[in-house]
Structures are given as C-alpha cells and as structure tokens.
C-alpha atoms as a PDB file:
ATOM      1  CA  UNK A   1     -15.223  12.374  24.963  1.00  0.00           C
ATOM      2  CA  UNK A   2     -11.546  12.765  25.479  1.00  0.00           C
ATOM      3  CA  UNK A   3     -11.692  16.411  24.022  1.00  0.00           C
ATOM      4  CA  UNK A   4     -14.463  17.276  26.718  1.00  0.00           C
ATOM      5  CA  UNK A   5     -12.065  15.833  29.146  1.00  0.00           C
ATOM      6  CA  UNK A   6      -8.765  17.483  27.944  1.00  0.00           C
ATOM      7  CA  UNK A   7     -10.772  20.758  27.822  1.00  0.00           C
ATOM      8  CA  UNK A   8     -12.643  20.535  31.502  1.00  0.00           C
ATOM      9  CA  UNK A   9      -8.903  20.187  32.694  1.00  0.00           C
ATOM     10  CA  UNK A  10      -7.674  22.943  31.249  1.00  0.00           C
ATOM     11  CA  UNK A  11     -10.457  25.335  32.159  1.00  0.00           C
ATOM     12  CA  UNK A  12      -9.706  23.954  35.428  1.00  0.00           C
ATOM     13  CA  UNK A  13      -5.851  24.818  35.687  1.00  0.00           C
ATOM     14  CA  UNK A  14      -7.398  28.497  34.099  1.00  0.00           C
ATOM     15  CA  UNK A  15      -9.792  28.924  36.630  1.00  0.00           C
ATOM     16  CA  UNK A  16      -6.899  28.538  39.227  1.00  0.00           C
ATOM     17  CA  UNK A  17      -4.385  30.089  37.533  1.00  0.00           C
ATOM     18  CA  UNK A  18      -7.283  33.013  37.867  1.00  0.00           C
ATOM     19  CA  UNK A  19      -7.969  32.755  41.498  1.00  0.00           C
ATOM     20  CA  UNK A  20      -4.310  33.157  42.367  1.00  0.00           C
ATOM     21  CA  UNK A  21      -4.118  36.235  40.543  1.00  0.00           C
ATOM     22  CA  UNK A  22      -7.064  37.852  42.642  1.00  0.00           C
ATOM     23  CA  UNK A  23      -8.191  38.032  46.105  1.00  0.00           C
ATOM     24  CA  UNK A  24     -11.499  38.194  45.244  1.00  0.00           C
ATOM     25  CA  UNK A  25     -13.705  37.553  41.734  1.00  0.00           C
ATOM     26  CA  UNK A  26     -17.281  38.710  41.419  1.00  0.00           C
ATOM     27  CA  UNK A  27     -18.823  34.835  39.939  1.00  0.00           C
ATOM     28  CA  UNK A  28     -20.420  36.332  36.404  1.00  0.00           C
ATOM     29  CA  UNK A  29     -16.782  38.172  35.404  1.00  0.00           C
ATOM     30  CA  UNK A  30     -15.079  35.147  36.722  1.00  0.00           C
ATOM     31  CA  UNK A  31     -17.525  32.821  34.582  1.00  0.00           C
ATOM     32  CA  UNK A  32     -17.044  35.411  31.799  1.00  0.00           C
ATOM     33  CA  UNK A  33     -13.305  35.140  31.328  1.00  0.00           C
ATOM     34  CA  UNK A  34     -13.319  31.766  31.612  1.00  0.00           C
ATOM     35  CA  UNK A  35     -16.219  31.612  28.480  1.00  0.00           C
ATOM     36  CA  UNK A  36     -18.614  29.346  30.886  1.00  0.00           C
ATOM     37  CA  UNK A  37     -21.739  29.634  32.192  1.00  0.00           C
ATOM     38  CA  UNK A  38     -22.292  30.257  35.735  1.00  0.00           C
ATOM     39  CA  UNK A  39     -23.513  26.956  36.617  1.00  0.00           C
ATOM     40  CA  UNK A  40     -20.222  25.412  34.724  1.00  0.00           C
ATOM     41  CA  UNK A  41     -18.244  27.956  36.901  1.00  0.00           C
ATOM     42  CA  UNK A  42     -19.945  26.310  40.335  1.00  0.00           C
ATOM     43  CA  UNK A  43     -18.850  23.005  38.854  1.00  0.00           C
ATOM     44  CA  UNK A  44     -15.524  23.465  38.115  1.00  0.00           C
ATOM     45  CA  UNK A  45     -14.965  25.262  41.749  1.00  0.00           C
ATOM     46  CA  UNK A  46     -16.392  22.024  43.165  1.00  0.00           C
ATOM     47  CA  UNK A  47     -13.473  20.184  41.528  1.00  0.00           C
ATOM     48  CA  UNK A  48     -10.863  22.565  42.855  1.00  0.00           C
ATOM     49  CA  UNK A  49     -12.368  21.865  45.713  1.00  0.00           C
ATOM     50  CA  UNK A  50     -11.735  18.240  45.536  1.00  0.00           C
ATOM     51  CA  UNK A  51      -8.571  18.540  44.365  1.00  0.00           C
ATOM     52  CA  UNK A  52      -7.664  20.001  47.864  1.00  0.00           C
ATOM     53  CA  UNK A  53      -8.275  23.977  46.757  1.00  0.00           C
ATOM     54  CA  UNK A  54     -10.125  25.885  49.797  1.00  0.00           C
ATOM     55  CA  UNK A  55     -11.996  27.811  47.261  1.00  0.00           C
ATOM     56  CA  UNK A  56     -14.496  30.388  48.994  1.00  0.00           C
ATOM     57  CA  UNK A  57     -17.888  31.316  47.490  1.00  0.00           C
ATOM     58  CA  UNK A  58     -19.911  33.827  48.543  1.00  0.00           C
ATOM     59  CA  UNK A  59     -23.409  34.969  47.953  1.00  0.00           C
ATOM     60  CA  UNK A  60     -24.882  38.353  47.159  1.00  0.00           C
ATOM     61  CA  UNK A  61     -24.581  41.589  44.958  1.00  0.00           C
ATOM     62  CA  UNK A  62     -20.648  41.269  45.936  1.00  0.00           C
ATOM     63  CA  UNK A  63     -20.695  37.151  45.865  1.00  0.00           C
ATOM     64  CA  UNK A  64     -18.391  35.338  44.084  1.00  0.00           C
ATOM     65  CA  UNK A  65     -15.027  33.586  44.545  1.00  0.00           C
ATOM     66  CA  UNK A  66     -11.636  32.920  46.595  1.00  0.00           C
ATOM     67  CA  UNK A  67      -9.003  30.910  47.580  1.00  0.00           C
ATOM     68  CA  UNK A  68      -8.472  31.051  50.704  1.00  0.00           C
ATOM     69  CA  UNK A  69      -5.280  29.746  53.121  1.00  0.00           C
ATOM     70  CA  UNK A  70      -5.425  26.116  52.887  1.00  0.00           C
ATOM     71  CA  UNK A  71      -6.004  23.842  56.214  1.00  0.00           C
ATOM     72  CA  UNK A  72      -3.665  21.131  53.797  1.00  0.00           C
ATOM     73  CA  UNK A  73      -1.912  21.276  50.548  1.00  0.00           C
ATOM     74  CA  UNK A  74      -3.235  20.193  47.519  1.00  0.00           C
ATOM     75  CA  UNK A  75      -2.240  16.693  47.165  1.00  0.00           C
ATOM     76  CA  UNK A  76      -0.244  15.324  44.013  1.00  0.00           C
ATOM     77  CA  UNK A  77       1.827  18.988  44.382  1.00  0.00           C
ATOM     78  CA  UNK A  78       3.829  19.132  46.902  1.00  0.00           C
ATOM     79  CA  UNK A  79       4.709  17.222  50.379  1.00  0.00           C
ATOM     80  CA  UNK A  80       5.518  19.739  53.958  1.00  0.00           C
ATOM     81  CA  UNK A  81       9.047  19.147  53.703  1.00  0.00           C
ATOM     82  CA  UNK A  82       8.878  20.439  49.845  1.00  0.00           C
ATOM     83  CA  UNK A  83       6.715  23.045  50.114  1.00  0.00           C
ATOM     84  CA  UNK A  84       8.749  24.659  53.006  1.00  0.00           C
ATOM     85  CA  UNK A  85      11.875  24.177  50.847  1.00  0.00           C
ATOM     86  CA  UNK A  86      10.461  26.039  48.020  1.00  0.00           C
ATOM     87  CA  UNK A  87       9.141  29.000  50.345  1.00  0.00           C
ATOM     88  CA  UNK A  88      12.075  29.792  51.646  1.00  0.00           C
ATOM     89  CA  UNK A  89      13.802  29.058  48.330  1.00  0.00           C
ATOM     90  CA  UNK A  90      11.100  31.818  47.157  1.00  0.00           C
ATOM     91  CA  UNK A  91      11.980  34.086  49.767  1.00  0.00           C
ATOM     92  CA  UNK A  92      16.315  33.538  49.494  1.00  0.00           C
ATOM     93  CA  UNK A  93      15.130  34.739  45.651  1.00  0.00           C
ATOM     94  CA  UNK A  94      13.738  38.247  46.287  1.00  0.00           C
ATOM     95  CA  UNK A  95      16.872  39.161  48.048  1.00  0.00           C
ATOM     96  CA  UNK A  96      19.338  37.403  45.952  1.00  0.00           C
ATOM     97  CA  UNK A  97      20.079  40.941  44.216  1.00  0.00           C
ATOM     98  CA  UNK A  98      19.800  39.334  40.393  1.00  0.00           C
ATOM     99  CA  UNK A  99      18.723  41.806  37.559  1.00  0.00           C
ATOM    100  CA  UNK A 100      14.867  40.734  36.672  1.00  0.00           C
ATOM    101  CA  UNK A 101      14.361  38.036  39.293  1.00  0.00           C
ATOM    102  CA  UNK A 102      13.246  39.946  42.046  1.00  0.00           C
ATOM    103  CA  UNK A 103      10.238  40.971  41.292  1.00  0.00           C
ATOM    104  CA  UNK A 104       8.896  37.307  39.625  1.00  0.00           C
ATOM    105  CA  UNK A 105      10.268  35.658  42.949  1.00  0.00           C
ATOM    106  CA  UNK A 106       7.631  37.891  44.865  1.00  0.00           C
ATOM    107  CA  UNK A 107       4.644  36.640  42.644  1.00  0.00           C
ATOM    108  CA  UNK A 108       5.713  33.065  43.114  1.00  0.00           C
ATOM    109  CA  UNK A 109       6.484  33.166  46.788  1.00  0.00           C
ATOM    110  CA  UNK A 110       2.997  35.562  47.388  1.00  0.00           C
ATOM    111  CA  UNK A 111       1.085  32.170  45.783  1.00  0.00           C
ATOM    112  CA  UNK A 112       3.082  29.463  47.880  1.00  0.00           C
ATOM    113  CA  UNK A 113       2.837  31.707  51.090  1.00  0.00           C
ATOM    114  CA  UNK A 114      -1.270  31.780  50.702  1.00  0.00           C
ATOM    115  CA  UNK A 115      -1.381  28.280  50.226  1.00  0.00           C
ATOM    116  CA  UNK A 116       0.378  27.038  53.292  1.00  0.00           C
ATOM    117  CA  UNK A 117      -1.411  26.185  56.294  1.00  0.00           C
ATOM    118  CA  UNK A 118      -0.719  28.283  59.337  1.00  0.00           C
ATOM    119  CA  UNK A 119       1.695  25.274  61.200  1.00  0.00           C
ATOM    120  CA  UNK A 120       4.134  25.157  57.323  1.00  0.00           C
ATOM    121  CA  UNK A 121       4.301  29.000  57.852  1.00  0.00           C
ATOM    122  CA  UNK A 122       5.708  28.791  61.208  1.00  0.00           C
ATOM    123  CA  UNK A 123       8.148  26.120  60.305  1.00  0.00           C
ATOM    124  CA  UNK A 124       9.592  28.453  57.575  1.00  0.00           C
ATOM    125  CA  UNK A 125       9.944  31.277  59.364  1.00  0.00           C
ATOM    126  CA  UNK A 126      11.672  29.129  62.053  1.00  0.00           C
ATOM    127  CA  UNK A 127      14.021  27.931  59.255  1.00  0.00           C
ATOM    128  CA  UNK A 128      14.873  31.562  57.723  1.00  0.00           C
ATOM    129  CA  UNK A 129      15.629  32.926  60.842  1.00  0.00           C
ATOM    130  CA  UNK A 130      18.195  29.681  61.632  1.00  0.00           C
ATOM    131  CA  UNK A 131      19.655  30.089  57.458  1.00  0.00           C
ATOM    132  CA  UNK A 132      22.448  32.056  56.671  1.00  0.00           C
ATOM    133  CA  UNK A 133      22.737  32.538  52.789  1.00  0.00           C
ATOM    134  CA  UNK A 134      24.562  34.755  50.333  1.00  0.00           C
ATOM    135  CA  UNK A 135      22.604  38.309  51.098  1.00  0.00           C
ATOM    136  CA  UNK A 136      22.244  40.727  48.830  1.00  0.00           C
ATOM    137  CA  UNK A 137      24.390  44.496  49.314  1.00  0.00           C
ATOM    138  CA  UNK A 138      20.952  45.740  51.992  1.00  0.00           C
ATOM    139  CA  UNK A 139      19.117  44.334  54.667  1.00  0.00           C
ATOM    140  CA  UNK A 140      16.775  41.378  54.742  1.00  0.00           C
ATOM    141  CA  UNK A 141      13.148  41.799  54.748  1.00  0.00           C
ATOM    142  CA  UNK A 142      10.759  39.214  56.216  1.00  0.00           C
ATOM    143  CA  UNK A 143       8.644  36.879  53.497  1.00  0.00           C
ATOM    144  CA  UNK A 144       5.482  37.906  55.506  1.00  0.00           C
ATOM    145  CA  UNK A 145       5.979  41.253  54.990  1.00  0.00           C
ATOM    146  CA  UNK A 146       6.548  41.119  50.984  1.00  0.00           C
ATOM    147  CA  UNK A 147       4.020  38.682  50.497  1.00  0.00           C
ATOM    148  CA  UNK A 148       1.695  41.273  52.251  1.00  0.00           C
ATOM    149  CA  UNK A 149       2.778  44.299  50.741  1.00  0.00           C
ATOM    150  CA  UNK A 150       2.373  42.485  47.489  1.00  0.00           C
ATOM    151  CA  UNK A 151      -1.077  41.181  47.890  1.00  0.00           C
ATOM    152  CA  UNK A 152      -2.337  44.593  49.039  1.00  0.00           C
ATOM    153  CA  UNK A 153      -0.818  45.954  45.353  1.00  0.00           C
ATOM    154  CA  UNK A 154      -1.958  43.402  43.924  1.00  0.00           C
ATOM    155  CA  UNK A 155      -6.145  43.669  45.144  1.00  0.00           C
ATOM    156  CA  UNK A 156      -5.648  47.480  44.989  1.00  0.00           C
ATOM    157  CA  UNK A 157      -6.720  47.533  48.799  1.00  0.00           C
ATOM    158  CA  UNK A 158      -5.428  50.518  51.743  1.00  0.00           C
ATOM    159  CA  UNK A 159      -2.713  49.068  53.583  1.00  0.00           C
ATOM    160  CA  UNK A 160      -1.624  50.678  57.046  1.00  0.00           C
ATOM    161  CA  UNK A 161       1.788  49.632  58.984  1.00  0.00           C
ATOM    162  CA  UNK A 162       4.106  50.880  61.094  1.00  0.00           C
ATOM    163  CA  UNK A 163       6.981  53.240  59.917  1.00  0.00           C
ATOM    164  CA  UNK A 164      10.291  54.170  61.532  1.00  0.00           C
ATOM    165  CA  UNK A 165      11.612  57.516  59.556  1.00  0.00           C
ATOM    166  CA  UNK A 166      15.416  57.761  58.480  1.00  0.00           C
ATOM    167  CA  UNK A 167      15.810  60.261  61.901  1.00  0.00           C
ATOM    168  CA  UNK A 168      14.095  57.040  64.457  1.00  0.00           C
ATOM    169  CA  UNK A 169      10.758  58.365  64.776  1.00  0.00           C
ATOM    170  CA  UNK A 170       8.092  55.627  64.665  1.00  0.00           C
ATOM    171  CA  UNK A 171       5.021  57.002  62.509  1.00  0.00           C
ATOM    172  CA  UNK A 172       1.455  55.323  61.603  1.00  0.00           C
ATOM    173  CA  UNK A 173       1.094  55.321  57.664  1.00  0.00           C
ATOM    174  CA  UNK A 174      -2.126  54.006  55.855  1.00  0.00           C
ATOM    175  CA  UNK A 175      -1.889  53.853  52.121  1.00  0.00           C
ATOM    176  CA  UNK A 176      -2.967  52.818  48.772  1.00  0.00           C
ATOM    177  CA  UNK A 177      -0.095  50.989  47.929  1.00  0.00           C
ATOM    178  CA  UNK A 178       1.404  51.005  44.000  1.00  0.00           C
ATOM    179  CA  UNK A 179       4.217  48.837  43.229  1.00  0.00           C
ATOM    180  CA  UNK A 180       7.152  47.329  45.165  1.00  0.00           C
ATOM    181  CA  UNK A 181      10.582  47.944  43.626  1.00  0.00           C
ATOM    182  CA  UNK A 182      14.235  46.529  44.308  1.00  0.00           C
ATOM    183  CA  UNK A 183      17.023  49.038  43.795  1.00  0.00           C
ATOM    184  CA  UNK A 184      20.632  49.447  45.262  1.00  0.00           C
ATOM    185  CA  UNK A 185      20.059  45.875  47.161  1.00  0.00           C
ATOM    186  CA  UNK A 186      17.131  47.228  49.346  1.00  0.00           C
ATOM    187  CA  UNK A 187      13.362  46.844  49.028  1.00  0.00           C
ATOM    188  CA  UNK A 188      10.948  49.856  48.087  1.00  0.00           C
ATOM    189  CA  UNK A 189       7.145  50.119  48.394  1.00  0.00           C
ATOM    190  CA  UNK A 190       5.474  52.855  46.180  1.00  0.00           C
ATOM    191  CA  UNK A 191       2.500  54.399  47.656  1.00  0.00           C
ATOM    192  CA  UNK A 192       0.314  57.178  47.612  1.00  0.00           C
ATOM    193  CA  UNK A 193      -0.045  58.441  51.575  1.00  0.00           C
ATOM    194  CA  UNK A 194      -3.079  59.217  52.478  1.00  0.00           C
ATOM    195  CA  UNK A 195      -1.861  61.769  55.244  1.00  0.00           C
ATOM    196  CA  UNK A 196       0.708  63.563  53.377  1.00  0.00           C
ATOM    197  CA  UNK A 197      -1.790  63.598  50.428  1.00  0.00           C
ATOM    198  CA  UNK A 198       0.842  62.827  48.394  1.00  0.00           C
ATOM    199  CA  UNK A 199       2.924  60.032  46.645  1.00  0.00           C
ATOM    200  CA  UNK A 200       6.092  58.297  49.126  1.00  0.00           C
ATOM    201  CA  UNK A 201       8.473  55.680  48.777  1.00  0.00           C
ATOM    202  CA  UNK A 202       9.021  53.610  51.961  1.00  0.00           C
ATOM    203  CA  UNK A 203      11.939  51.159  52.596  1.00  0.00           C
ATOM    204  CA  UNK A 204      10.629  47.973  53.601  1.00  0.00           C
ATOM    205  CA  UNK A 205      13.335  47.178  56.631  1.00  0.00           C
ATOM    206  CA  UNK A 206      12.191  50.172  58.234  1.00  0.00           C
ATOM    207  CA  UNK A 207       8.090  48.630  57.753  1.00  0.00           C
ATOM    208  CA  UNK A 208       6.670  46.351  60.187  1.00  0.00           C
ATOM    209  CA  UNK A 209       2.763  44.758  61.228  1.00  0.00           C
ATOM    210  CA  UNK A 210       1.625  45.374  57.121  1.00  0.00           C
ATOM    211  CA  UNK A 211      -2.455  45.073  57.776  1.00  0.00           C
ATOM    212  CA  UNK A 212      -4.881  45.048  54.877  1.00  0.00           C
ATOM    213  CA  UNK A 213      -7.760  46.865  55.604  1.00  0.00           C
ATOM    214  CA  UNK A 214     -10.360  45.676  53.547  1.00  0.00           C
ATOM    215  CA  UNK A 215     -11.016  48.995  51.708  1.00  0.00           C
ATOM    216  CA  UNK A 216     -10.594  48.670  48.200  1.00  0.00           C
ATOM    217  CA  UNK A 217      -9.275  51.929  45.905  1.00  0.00           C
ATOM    218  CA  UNK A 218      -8.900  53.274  42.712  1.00  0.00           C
ATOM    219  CA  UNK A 219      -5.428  53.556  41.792  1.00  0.00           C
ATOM    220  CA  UNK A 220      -3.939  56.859  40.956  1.00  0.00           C
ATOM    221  CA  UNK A 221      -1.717  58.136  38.315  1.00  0.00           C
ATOM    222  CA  UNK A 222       2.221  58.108  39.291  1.00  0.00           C
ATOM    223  CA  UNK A 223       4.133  60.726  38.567  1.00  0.00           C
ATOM    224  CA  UNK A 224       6.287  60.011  35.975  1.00  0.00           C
ATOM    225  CA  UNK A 225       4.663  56.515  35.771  1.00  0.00           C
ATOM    226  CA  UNK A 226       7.758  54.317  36.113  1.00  0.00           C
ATOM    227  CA  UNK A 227       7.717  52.999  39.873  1.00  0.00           C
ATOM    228  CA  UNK A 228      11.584  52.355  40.140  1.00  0.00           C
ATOM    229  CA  UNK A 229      12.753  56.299  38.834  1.00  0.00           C
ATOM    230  CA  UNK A 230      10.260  57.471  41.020  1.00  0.00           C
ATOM    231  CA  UNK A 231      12.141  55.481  44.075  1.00  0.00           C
ATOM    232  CA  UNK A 232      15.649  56.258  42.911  1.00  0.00           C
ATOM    233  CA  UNK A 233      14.627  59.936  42.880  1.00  0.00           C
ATOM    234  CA  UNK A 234      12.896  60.141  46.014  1.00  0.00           C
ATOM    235  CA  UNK A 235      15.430  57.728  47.899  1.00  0.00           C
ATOM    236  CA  UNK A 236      18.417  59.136  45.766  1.00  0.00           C
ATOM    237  CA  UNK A 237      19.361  55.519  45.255  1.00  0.00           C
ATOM    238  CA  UNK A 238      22.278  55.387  42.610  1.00  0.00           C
ATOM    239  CA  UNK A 239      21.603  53.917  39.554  1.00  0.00           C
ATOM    240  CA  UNK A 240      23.101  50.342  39.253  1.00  0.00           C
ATOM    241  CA  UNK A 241      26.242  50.397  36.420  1.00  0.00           C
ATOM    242  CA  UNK A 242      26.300  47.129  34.069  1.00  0.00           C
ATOM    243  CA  UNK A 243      29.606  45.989  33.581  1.00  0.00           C
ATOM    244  CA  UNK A 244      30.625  43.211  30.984  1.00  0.00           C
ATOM    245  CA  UNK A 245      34.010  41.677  30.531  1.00  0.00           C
ATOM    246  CA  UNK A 246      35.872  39.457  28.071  1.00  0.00           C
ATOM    247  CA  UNK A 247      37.243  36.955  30.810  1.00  0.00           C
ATOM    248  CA  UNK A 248      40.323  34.856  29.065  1.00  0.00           C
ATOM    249  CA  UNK A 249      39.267  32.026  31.174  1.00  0.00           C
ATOM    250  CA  UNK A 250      37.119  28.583  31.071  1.00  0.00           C
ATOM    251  CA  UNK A 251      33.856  29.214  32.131  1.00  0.00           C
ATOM    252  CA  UNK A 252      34.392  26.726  34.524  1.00  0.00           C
ATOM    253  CA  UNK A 253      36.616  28.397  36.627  1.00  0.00           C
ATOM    254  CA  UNK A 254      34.995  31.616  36.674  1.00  0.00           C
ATOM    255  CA  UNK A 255      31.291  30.815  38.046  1.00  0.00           C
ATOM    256  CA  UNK A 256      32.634  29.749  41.338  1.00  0.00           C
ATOM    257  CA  UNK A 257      34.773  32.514  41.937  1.00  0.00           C
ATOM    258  CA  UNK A 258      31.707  35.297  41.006  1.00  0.00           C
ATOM    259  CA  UNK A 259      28.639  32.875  42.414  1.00  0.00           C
ATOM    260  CA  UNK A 260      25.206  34.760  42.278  1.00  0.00           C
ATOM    261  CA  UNK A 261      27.321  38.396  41.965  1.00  0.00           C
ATOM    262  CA  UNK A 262      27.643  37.365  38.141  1.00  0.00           C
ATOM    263  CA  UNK A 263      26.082  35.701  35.312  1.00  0.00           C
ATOM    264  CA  UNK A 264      28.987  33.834  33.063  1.00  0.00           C
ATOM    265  CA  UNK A 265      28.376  32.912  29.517  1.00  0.00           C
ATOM    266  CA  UNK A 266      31.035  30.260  27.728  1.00  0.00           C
ATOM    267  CA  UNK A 267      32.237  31.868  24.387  1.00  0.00           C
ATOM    268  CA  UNK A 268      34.829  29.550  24.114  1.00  0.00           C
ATOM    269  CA  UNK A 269      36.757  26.655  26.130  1.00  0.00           C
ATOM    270  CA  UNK A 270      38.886  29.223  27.126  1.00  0.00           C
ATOM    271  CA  UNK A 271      36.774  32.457  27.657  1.00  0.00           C
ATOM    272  CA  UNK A 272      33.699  33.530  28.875  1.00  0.00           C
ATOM    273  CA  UNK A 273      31.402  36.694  29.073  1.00  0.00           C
ATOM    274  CA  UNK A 274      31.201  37.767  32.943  1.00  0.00           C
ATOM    275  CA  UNK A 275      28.104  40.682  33.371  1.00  0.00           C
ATOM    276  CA  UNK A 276      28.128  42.279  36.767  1.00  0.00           C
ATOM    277  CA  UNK A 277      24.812  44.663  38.196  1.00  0.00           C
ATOM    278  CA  UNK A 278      26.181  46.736  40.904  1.00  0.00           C
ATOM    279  CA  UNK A 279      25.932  50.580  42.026  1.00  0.00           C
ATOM    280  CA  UNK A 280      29.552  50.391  42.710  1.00  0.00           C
ATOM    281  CA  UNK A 281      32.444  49.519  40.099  1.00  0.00           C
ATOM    282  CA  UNK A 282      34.747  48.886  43.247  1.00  0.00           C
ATOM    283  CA  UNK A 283      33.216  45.776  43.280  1.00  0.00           C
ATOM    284  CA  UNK A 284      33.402  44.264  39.541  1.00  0.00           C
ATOM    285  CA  UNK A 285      37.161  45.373  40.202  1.00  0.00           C
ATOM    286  CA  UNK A 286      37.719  43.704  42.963  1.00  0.00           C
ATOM    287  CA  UNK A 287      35.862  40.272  41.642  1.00  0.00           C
ATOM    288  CA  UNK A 288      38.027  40.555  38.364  1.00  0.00           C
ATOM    289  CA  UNK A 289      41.230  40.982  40.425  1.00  0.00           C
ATOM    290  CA  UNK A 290      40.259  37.758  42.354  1.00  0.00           C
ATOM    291  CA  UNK A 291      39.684  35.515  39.129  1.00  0.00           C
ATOM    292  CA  UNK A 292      43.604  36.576  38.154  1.00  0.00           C
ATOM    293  CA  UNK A 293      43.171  36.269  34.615  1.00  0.00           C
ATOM    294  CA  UNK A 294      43.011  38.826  31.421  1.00  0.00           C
ATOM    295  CA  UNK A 295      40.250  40.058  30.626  1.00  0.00           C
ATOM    296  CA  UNK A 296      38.925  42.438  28.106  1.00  0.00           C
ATOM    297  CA  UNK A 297      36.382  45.731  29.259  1.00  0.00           C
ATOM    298  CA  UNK A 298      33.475  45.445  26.885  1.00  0.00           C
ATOM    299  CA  UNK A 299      31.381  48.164  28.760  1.00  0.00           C
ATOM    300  CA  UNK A 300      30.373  50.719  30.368  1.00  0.00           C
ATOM    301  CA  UNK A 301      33.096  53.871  29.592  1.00  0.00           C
ATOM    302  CA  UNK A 302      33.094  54.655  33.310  1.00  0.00           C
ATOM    303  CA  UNK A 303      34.244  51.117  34.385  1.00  0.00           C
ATOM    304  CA  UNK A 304      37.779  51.449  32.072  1.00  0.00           C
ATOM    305  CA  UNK A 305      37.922  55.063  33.591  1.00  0.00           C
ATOM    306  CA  UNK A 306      37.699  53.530  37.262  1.00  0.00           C
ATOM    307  CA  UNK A 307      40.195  50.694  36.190  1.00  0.00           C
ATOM    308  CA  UNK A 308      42.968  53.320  35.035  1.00  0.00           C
ATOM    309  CA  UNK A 309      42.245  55.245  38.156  1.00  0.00           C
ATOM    310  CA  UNK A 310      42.784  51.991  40.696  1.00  0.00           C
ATOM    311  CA  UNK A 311      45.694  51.119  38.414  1.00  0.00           C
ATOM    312  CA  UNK A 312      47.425  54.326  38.634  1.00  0.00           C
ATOM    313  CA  UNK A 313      47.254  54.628  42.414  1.00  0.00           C
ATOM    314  CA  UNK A 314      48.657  50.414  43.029  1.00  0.00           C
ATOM    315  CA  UNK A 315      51.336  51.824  40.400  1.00  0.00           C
ATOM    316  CA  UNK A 316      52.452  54.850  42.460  1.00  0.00           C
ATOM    317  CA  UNK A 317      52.084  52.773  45.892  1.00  0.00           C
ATOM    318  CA  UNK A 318      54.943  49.874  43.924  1.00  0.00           C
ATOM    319  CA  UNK A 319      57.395  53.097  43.366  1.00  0.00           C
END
C-alpha cells in the first residue's frame, strides 16, 4: 500500500516536472512517457489540480494538457512575499555575468514567471525597476522579455517583436526563434528571420513587445550548429579570456574584494585560487592590483603578456 503511495507521488512530481517543460502535451504521448494509461493520466491531473496546479485539458485530435498561469500559488511552496523574492532573485541571476549560470537561471525564472498570478508579476516588476544590484559589463533586459523569448524556443513557436537596428531604425521581425545566448555581458536571441530568409542574431536590449503567435515550426539546421559562435561571429563579440591566479592570500580576504566578478577557491589558510571570465584583461589587472597581495599567473599566456605591458608603462611613468 505504501509502495502504491510512494509511487502515485512520484509520477505526480513527473507529470509536473513534464508540464513545465512544455506548453502544450498531446494526452496519449503525455500518458506514454509517464508509462500510464490515459485514464491514470486524467487522475493524476486531477491531483495537480488539487494541489493548486491550473492544469488545462483540452479535447480533440489536438487535446491534451497545460499548465496554465495560476490565479494562486500552489500552497505548501511558496508564500507572495517568497515567491516575488525568488523571481527577481531569478531575474538578478541571468544578468549576474557568471560562466554557466545564465542560461539555467532563465529555465528557472521562465517556470516561476508562469506560475505567478498576474497581481505577483506586477509587484516584481515594481520591485526590479526600484533595485539597484551589481550589473553585469551590458545592459539590463526585462524578466518578461527573457521569459518570453525563452518559452517561444522552448515550444518551437514564431515569435514577432519589435526591433531597433544598431543605426536607430525601428523594424518589425517575426521569427522562429533558436536559442538565447549570453556573451560579452549582453543578451543574444538566435533566430532564423523569416523576411531576410535567413539566420540573425538580435540583441535583446534593442527587442521589445516579444508576442507568440501561436504557429508552431519545425526547427532548422544552424549553421555551424553551436548558437554562441554563431552570435560572436555575427555580433563580432570578443571571446571572453579565463584568467586564473595563485593569490598569496586567505580566502577570506579575497571574496569580498572580487564579489560576483570572481570565483575564489581556498588552497591553503594563506592562498587561494581566484578565476576571472572577462573579454578584457584590464579588468583581472585592475581587481588583482586592488587585493595588494602576490600572486602567481597560472593562465592564459596573453594575461602575463598584458601584465609586463601595464608594468612597463607604471615603470617608465616612476622615472
């Protein structure tokens, strides 16, 4: 009895663990993955649904399932003043600027986001737009419009918004969106235009009033097939240099000085690894110069040739 129990929950969690991944599942493949029968399927939805889950069903040669925006949370998760916390926690992520975070911070923050009722939406909006935090290097791009970019890449459905070009013009674009990629501290989406007939990269500050509209698409090859070379070709964004330093200080003391800009790893009470993502080595130089201890280059080459070359020039301006 307890087994039946213990496994009803966990096809449970499954089934929404599946719904958040898809805007839409036709009832016998969602049934299928889940090994159930259909009937089982319409059960478990109904306990979703008492759980709090605004699951949608609907009937049909196209019926099957959704979860739609809810009108409340699901209770036992999360209270209003916690779930707008952790939405704009979600959205202070994707532009935080650290190396492999981005992207996951967009999947969480696209399922928190399509929770919320409409009135905890407004109230984080209102609360970005009063919050100062520690950007990253480019500009700051609304939640609503990552979340919506990323659901339209995620659905594989034609997206159309408006586009100001790098010389001001404002342009109409409908696509069939791809992937969205971070580079150089700015936000990229990777679509295929269907008025240029041909693949484009747009930068997501200059991208407002992202619509979905509805029509679903079969996704094309991309040249090259790697989202983020196609970007830093077509943007010519430069290609972010890792640098990592022996720092002959506590761990301790470093971490404040470098906050997000750095990830610092203890090797020692008295030294610590410091690794540094950033398209620029003027920067790395300029953090190490503030921590005012030795340190010890570990990589890359070009980062000891753009040391000599700043020490060289403060040399020759001391006589």
């Amino acid at each position: 009895m307890l087994d039946d129990v213990a496994n009803t929950s966990s096809r449970t969690l499954t089934l929404l663990s599946l719904l958040q991944t898809h805007r839409h599942w036709p009832g016998a493949q969602l049934a299928d993955r889940l090994g159930v029968s259909e009937r089982t399927l319409r059960r478990d939805v109904d306990r979703l649904r008492e759980l709090g889950y605004p699951v949608q069903a609907s009937r049909g040669t196209d019926g099957g399932y959704q979860l739609a925006p809810g009108a409340v949370l699901p209770p036992l998760l999360l209270d209003d003043d916690e779930a707008v916390a952790l939405a704009v926690g979600m959205a202070d992520a994707t532009q935080s600027g650290i190396a492999g975070a981005q992207e996951a911070a967009v999947r969480a923050l696209t399922k928190v986001v399509q929770a919320l009722p409409p009135r905890l939406r407004t109230r984080v909006n209102a609360l970005r737009a009063m919050t100062v935090s520690a950007p990253s290097t480019g500009p700051v791009v609304p939640a609503e419009v990552l979340t919506a970019i990323a659901r339209s890449c995620r659905d594989d459905e034609r997206l159309r918004f408006h586009y100001t070009t790098r010389g001001g013009t404002q342009t109409e674009r409908e696509v069939e969106p791809h992937r969205l990629v971070a580079l150089g501290g700015r936000w990229y989406l990777v679509a295929y235009d269907l008025t240029r007939h041909d693949w484009r990269s747009f930068r997501l500050d200059r991208l407002s009033e992202p619509r979905n509209t509805g029509a679903a698409f079969r996704q094309r090859p991309l040249p090259g097939g790697d989202a983020a070379a196609f970007v830093r070709t077509s943007a010519q964004v430069p290609a972010a240099y890792t640098v990592v330093v022996l720092v002959h200080a506590p761990a301790g003391r470093v971490r404040p000085l470098v906050g997000q800009w750095g990830a610092v790893e203890p090797v020692g009470p008295d030294r610590c690894r410091l690794t540094m993502v950033s398209t620029s080595l003027d920067w790395p130089t300029q953090a190490l110069g503030n921590i005012g201890a030795e340190f010890e280059v570990i990589g890359p080459p070009e980062f000891v040739a753009h040391l000599r070359d700043w020490g060289e020039r403060f040399l020759n301006a001391a006589g």
